[in-house]
C-alpha atoms as a PDB file:
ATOM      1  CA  UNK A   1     172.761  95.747 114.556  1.00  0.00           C
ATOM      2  CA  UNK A   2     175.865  97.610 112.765  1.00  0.00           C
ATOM      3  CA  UNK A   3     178.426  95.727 111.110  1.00  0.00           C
ATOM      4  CA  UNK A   4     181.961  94.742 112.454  1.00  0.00           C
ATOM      5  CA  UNK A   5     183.332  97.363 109.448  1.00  0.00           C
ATOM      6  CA  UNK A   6     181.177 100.387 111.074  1.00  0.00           C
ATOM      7  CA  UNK A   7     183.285 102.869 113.352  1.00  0.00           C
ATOM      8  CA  UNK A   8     182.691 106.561 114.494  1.00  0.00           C
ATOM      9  CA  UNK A   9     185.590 108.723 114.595  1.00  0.00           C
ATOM     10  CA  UNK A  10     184.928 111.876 117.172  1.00  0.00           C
ATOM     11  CA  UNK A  11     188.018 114.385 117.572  1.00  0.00           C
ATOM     12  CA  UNK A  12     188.337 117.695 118.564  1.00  0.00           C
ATOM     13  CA  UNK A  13     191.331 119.994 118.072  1.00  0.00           C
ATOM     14  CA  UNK A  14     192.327 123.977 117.131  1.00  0.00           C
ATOM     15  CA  UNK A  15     190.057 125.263 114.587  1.00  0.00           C
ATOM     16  CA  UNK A  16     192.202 126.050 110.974  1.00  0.00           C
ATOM     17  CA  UNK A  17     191.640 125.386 107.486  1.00  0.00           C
ATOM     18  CA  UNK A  18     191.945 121.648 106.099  1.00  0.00           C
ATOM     19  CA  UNK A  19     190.655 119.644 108.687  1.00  0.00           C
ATOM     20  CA  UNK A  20     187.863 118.164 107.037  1.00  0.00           C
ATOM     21  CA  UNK A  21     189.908 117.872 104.176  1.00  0.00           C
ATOM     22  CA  UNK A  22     192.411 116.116 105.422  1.00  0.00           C
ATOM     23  CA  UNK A  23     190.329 113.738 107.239  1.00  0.00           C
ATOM     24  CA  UNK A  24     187.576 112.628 104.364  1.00  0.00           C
ATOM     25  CA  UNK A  25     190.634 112.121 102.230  1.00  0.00           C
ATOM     26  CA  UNK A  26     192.384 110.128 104.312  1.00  0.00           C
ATOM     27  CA  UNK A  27     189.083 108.012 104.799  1.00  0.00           C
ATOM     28  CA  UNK A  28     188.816 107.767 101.394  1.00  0.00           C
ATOM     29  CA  UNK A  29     192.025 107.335 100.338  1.00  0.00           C
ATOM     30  CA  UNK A  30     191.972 103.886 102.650  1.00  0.00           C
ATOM     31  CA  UNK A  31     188.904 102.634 101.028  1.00  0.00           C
ATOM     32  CA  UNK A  32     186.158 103.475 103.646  1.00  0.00           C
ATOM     33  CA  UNK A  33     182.686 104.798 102.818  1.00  0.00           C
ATOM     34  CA  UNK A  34     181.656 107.513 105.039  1.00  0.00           C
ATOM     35  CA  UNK A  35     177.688 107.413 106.159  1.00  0.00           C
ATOM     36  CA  UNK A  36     177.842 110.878 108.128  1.00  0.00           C
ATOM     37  CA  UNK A  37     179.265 113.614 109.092  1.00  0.00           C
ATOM     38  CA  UNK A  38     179.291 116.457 111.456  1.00  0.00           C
ATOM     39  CA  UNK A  39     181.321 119.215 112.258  1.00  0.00           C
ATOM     40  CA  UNK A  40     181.382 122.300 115.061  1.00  0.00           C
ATOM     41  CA  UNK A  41     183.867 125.155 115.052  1.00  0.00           C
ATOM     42  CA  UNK A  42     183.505 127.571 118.263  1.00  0.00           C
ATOM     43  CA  UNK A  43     184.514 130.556 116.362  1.00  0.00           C
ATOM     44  CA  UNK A  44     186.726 132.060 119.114  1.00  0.00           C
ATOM     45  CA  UNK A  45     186.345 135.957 118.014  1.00  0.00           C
ATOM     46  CA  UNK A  46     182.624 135.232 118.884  1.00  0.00           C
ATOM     47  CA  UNK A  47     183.336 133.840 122.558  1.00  0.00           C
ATOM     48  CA  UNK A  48     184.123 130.687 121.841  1.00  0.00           C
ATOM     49  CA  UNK A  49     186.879 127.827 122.945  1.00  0.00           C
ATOM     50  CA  UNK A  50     188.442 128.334 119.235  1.00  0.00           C
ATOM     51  CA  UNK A  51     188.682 124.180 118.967  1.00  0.00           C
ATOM     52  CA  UNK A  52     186.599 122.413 115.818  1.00  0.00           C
ATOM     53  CA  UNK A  53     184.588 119.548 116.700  1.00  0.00           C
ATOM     54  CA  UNK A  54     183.937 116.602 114.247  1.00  0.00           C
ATOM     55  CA  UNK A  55     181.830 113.098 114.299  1.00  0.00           C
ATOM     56  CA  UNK A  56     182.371 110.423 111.287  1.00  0.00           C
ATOM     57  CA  UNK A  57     180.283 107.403 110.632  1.00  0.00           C
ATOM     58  CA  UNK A  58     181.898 105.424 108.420  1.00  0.00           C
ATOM     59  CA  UNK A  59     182.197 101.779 107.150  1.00  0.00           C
ATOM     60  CA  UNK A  60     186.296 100.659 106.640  1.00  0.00           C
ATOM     61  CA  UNK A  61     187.531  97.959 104.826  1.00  0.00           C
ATOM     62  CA  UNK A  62     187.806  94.768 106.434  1.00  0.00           C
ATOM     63  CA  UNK A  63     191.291  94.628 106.432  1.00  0.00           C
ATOM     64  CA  UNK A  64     191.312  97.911 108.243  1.00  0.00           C
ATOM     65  CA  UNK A  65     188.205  96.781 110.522  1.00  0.00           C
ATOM     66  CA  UNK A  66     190.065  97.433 114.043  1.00  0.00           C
ATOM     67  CA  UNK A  67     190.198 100.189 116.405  1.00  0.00           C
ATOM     68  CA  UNK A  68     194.243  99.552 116.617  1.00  0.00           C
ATOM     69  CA  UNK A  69     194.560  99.429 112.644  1.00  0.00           C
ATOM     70  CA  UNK A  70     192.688 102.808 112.038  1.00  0.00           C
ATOM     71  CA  UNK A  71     194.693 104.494 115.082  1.00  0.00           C
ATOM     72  CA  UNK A  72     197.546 103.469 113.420  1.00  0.00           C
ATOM     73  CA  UNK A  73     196.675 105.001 109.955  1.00  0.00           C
ATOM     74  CA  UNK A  74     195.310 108.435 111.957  1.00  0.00           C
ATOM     75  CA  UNK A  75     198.600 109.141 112.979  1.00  0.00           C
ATOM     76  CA  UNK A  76     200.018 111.751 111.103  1.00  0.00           C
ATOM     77  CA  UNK A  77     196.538 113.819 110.753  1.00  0.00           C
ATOM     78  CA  UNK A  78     196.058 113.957 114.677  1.00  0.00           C
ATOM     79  CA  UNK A  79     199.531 114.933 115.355  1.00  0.00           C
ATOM     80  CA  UNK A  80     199.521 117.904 112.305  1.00  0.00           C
ATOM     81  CA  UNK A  81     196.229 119.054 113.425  1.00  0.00           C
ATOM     82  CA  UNK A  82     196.977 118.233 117.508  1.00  0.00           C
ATOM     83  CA  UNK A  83     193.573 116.209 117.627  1.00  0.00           C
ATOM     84  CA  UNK A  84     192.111 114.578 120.433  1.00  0.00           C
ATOM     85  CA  UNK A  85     190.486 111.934 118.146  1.00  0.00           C
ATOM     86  CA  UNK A  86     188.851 108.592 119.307  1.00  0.00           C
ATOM     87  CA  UNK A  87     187.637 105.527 116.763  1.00  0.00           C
ATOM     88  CA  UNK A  88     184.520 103.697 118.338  1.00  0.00           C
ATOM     89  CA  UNK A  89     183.379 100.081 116.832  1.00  0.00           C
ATOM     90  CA  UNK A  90     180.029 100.901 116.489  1.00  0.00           C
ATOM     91  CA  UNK A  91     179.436  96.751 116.803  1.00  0.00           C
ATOM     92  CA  UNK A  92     180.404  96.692 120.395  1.00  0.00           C
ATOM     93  CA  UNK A  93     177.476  97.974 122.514  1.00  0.00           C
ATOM     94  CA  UNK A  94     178.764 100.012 125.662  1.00  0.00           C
ATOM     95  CA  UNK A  95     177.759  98.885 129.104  1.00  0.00           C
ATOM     96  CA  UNK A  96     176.261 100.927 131.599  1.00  0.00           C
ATOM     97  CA  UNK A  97     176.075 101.385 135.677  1.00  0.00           C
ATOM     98  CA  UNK A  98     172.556 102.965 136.561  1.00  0.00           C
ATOM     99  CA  UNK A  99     172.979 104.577 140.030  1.00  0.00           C
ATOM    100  CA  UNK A 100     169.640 104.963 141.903  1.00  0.00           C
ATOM    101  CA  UNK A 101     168.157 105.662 145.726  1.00  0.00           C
ATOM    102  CA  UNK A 102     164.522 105.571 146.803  1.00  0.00           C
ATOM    103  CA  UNK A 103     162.539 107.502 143.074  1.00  0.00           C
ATOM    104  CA  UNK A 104     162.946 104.788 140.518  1.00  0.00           C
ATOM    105  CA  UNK A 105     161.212 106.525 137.391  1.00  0.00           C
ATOM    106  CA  UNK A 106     164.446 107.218 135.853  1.00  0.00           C
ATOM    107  CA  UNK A 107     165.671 103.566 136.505  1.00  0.00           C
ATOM    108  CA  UNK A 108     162.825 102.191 135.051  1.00  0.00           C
ATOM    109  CA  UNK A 109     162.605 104.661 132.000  1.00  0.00           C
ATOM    110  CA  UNK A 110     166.324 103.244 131.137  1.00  0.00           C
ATOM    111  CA  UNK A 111     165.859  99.680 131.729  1.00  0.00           C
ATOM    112  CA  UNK A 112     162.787  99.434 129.296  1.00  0.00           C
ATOM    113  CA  UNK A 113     164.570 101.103 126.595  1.00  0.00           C
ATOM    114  CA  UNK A 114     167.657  99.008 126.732  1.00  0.00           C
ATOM    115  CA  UNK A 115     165.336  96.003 127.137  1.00  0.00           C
ATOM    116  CA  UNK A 116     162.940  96.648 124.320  1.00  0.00           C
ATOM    117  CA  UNK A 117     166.132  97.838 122.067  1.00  0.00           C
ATOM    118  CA  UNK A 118     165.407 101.652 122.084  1.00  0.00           C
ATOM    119  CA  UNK A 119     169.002 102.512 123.397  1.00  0.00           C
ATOM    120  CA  UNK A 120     171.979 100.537 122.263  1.00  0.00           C
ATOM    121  CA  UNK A 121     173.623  99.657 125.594  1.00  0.00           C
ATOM    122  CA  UNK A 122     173.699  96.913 127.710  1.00  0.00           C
ATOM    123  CA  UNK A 123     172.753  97.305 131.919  1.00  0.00           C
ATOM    124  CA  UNK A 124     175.360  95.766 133.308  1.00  0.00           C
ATOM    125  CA  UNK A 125     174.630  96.494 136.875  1.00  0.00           C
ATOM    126  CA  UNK A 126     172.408  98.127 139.189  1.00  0.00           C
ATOM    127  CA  UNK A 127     173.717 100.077 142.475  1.00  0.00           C
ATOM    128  CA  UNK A 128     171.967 100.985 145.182  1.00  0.00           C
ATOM    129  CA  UNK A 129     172.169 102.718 148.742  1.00  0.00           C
ATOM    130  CA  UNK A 130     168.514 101.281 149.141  1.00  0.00           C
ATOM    131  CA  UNK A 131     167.918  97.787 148.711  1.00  0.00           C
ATOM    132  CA  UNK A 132     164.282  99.235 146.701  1.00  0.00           C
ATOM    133  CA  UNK A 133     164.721  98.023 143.340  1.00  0.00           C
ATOM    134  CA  UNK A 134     166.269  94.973 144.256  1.00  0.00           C
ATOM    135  CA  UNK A 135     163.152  92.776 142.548  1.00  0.00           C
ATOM    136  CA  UNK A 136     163.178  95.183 139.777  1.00  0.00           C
ATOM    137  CA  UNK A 137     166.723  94.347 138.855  1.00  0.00           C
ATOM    138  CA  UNK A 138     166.256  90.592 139.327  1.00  0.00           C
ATOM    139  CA  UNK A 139     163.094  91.150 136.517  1.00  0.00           C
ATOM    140  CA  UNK A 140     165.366  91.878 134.029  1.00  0.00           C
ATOM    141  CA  UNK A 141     168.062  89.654 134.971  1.00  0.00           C
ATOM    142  CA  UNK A 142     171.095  92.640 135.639  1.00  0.00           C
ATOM    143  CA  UNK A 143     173.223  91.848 138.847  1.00  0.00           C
ATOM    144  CA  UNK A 144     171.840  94.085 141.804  1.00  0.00           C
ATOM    145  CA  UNK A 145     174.399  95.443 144.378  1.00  0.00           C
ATOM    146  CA  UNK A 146     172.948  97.415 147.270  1.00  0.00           C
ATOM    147  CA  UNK A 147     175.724  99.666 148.651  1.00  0.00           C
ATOM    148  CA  UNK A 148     174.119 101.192 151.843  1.00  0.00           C
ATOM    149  CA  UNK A 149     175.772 104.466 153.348  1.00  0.00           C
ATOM    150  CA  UNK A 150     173.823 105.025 157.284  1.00  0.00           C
ATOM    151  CA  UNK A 151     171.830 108.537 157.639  1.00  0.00           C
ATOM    152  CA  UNK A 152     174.570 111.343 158.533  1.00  0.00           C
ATOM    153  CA  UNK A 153     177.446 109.164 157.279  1.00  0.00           C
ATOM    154  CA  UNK A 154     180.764 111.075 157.296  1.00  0.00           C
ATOM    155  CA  UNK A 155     183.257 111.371 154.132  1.00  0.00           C
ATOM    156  CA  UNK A 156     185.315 108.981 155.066  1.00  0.00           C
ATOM    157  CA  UNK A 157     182.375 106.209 154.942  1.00  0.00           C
ATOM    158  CA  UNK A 158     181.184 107.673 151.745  1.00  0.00           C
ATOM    159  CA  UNK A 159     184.427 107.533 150.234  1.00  0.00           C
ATOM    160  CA  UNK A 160     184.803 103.709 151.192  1.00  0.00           C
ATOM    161  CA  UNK A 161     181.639 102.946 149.390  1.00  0.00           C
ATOM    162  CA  UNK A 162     182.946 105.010 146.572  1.00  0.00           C
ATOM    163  CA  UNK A 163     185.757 103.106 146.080  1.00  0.00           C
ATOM    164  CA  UNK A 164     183.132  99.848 146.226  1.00  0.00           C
ATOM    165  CA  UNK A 165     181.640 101.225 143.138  1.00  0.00           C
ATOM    166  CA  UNK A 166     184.678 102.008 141.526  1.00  0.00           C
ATOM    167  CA  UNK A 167     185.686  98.437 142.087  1.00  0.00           C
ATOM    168  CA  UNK A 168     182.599  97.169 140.448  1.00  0.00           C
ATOM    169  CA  UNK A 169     182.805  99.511 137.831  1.00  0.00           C
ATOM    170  CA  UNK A 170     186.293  97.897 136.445  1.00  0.00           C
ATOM    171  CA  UNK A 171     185.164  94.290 137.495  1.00  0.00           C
ATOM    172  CA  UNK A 172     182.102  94.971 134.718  1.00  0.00           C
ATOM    173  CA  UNK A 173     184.022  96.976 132.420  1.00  0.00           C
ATOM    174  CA  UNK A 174     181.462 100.041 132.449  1.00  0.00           C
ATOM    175  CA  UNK A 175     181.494 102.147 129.846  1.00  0.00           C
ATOM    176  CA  UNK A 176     179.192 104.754 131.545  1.00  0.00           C
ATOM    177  CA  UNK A 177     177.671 105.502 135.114  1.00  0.00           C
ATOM    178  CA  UNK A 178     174.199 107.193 134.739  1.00  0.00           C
ATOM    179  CA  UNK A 179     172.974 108.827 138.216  1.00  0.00           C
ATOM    180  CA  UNK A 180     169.578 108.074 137.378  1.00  0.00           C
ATOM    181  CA  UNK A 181     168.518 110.018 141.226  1.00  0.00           C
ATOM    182  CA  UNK A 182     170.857 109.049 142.980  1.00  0.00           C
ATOM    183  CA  UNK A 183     171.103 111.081 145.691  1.00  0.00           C
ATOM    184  CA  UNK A 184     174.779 111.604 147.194  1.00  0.00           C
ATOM    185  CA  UNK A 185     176.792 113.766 146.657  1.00  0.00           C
ATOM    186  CA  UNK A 186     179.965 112.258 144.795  1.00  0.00           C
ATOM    187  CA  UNK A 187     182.903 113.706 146.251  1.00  0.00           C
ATOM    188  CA  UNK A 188     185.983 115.424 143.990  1.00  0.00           C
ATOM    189  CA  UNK A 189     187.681 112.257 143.640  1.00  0.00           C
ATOM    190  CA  UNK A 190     184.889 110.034 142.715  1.00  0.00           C
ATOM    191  CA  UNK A 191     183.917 113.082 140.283  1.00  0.00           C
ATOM    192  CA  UNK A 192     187.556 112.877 138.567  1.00  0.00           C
ATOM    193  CA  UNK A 193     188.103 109.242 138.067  1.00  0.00           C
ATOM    194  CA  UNK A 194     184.265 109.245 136.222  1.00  0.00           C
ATOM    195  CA  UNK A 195     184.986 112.439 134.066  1.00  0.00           C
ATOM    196  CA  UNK A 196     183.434 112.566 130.970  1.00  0.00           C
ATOM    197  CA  UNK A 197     181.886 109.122 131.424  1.00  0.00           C
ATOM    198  CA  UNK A 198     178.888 109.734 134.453  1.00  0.00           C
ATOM    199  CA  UNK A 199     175.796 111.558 133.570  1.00  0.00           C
ATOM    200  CA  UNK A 200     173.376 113.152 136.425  1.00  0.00           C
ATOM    201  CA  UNK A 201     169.857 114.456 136.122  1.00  0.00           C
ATOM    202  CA  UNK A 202     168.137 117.228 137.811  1.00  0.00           C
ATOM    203  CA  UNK A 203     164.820 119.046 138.293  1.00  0.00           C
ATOM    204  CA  UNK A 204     165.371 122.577 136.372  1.00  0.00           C
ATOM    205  CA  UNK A 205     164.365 124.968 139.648  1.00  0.00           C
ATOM    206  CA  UNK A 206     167.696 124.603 140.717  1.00  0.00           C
ATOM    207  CA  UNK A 207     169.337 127.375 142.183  1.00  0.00           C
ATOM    208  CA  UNK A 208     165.599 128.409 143.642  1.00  0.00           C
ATOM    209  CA  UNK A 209     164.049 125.246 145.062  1.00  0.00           C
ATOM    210  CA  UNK A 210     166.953 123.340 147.361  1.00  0.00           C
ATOM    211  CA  UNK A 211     166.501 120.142 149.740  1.00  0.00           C
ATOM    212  CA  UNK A 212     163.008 118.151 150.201  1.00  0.00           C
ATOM    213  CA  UNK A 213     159.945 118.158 147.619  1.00  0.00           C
ATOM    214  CA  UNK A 214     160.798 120.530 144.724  1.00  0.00           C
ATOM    215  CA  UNK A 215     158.050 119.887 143.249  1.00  0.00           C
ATOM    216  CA  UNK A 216     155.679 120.754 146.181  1.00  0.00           C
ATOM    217  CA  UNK A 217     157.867 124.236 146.836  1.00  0.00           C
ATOM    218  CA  UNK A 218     157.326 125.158 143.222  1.00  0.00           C
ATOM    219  CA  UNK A 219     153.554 124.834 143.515  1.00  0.00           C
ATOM    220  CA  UNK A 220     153.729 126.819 146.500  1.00  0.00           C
ATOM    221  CA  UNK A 221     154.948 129.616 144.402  1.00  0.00           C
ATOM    222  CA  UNK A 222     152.596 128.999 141.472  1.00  0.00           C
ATOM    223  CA  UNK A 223     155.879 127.979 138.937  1.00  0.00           C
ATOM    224  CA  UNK A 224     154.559 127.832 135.216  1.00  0.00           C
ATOM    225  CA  UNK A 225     157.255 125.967 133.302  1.00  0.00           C
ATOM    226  CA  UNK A 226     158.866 122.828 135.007  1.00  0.00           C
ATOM    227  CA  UNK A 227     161.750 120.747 133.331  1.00  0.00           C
ATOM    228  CA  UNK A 228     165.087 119.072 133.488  1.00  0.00           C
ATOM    229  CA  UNK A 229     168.692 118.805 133.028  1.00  0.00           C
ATOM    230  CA  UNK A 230     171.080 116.403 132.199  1.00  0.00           C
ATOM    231  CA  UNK A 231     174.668 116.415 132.573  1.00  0.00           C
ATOM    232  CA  UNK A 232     178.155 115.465 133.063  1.00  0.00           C
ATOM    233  CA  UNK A 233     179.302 114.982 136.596  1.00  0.00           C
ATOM    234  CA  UNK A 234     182.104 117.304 137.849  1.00  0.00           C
ATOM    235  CA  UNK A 235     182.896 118.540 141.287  1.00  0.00           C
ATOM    236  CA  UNK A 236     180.814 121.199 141.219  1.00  0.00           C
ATOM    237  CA  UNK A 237     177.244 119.876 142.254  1.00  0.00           C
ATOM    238  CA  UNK A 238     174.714 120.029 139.446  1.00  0.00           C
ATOM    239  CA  UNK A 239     177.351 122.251 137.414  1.00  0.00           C
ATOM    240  CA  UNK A 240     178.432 120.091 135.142  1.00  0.00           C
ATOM    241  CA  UNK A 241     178.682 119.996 131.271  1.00  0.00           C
ATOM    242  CA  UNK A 242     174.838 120.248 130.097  1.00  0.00           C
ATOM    243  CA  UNK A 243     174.153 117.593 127.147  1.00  0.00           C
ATOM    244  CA  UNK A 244     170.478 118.149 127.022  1.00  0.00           C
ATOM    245  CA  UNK A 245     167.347 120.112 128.801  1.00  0.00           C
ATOM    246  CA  UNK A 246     163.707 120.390 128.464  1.00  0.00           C
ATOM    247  CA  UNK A 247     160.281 121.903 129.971  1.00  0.00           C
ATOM    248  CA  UNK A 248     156.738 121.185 129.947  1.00  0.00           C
ATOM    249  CA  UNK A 249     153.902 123.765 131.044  1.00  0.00           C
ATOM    250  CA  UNK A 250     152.216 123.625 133.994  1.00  0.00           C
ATOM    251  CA  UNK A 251     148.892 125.314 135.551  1.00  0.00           C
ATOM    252  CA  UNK A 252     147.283 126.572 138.585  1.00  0.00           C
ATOM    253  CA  UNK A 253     145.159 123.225 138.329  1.00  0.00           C
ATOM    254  CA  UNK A 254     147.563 120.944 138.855  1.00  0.00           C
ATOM    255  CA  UNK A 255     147.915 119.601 142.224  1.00  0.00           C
ATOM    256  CA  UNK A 256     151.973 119.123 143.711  1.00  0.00           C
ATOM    257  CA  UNK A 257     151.399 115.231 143.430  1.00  0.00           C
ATOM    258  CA  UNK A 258     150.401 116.605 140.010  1.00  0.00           C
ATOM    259  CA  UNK A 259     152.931 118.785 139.109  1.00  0.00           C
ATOM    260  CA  UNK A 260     155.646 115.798 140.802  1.00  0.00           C
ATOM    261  CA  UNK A 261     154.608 113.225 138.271  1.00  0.00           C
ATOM    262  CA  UNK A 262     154.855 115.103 134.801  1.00  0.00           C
ATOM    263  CA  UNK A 263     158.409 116.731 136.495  1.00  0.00           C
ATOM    264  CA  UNK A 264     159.520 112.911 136.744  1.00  0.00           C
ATOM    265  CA  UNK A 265     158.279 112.350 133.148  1.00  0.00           C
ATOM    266  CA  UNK A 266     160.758 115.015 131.881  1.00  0.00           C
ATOM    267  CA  UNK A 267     163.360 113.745 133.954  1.00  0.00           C
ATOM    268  CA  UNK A 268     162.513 110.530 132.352  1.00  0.00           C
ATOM    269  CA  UNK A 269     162.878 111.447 128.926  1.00  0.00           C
ATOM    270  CA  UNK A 270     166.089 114.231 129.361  1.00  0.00           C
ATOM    271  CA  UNK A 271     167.921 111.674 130.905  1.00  0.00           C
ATOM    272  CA  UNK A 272     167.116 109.211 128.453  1.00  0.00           C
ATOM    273  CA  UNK A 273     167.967 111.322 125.295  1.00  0.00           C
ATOM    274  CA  UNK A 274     171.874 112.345 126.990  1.00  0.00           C
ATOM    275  CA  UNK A 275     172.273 109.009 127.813  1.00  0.00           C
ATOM    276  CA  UNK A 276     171.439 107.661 123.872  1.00  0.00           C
ATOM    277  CA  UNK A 277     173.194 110.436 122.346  1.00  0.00           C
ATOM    278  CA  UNK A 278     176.282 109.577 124.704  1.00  0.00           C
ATOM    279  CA  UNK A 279     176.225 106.071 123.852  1.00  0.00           C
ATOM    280  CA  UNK A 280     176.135 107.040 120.105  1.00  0.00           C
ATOM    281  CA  UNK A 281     179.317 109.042 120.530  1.00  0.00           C
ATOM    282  CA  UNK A 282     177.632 112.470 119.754  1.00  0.00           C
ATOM    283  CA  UNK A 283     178.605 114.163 122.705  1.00  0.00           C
ATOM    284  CA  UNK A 284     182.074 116.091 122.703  1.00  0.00           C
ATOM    285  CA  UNK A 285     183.393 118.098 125.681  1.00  0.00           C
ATOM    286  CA  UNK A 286     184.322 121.466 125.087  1.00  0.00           C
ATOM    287  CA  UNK A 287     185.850 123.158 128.444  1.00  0.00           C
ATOM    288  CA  UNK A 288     182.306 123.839 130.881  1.00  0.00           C
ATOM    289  CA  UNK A 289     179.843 122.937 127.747  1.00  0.00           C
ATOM    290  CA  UNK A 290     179.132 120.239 125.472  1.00  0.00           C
ATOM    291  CA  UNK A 291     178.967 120.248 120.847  1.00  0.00           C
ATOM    292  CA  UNK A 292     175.961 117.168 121.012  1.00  0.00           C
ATOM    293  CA  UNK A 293     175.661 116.341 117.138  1.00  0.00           C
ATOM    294  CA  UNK A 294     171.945 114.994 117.590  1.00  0.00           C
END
């Protein structure tokens, strides 16, 4: 459990000289101890955005132990250096939304991690357009809320369930929405007012293997390598921000049910590793990509 005096400082701002300077020394300079660091610059000659990327874990003095008090004191640096910078209290555990439909491997994955203390977040709530997982939910005591949307529903329905979400969303105070397959399409709206705080996961075959059974069409065609993505949400479907991707190898002897259940297993574990890293405040935005300081 981290202390009360443990924060982590993530910022992001035009790459030039002093920057880490400038911020160690000020850290030090107010009497905090700093545990780690990391730091990105996307060299812009080479492609790149041109911004430097930096995550601080660091203990402060308890007189400085508050959010509002180190803001306060970061002043001057983030306006010389134009910084987007953000100080997180490491002691206060972020709470998530897990969005689900009818495949609950990714739902379950989550809620035994948070339960047995592998991820450092708290499930606030549970939402549903199936009522599924409803017993599942009640199991581990998280507040169940099935939102159902009728087969063929038109935007304007969506949209009103949308804005049911969002209402639960501030009534819990969630710090993050995980799509953990949920399958609707958000629409541009929904996508903006979650920016940079809902993560999605997807089977890898995408562009290739659209619509019903993945899974079964890439056994069809004898696919070697299956895996996963996870992202941020944006309006572009499934084109968001990647924070993390893997594979596992598959053979001619697997069956689809086969094939299905290890491509769930990756899922599984993608998902889970964006959503810990995200929660650890190790994730930075930089335009269509991501710096993840793992």
């Amino acid at each position: 459990m981290p202390s009360p005096n443990e924060f982590v400082l993530t910022l992001s701002c035009p790459d030039t000289k002093g920057i880490v300077y400038a911020v160690s020394g000020l850290l030090y300079q107010a009497g905090c101890n700093i545990v780690d660091s990391q730091q990105f610059g996307d060299v812009q000659s080479e492609g790149g955005t041109g911004l430097f990327f930096m995550r601080v874990h660091f203990e402060a003095p308890p007189h400085l132990a508050g959010p509002g008090t180190l803001e306060q004191l970061f002043t001057h640096v983030r306006e010389q250096f134009r910084m987007d910078a953000t100080f997180h209290a490491l002691a206060r555990r972020p709470r998530l939304m897990l969005m689900v439909s009818k495949h609950g491997h990714c739902l379950n994955d989550l809620l035994f991690r948070a339960h047995s203390g592998q991820l450092d977040a708290d499930v606030a709530a549970i939402v549903s357009n199936h009522p599924d997982f409803a017993e599942l939910a009640a199991s581990y005591r998280i507040a169940f809320h099935h939102l159902p949307l009728a087969p063929g529903a038109d935007a304007q329905a969506k949209r009103a369930q949308e804005l049911q979400v969002q209402s639960l969303i501030e009534d819990a105070r969630i710090d993050l929405v995980v799509l953990a397959r949920y399958m609707q399409i958000l629409s541009p709206e929904f996508c903006a007012y979650l920016r940079g705080r809902a993560i999605n996961i997807h089977h890898s075959f995408l562009p290739s293997f659209k619509g019903a059974k993945p899974y079964y069409q890439a056994h069809d065609r004898g696919v070697k390598l299956i895996g996963a993505t996870a992202h941020y949400v944006t309006a572009d479907l499934d084109e968001g921000p990647i924070i993390e991707q893997d594979v596992e190898r598959v053979d001619h002897s697997l069956g689809p049910d086969e094939i299905t259940a290890v491509g769930r297993d990756v899922e599984s574990v993608v998902l889970a590793r964006a959503v810990r890293w995200h929660v650890q405040h190790r994730v930075l935005m930089n335009g269509h990509k991501t710096v993840v300081f793992a």
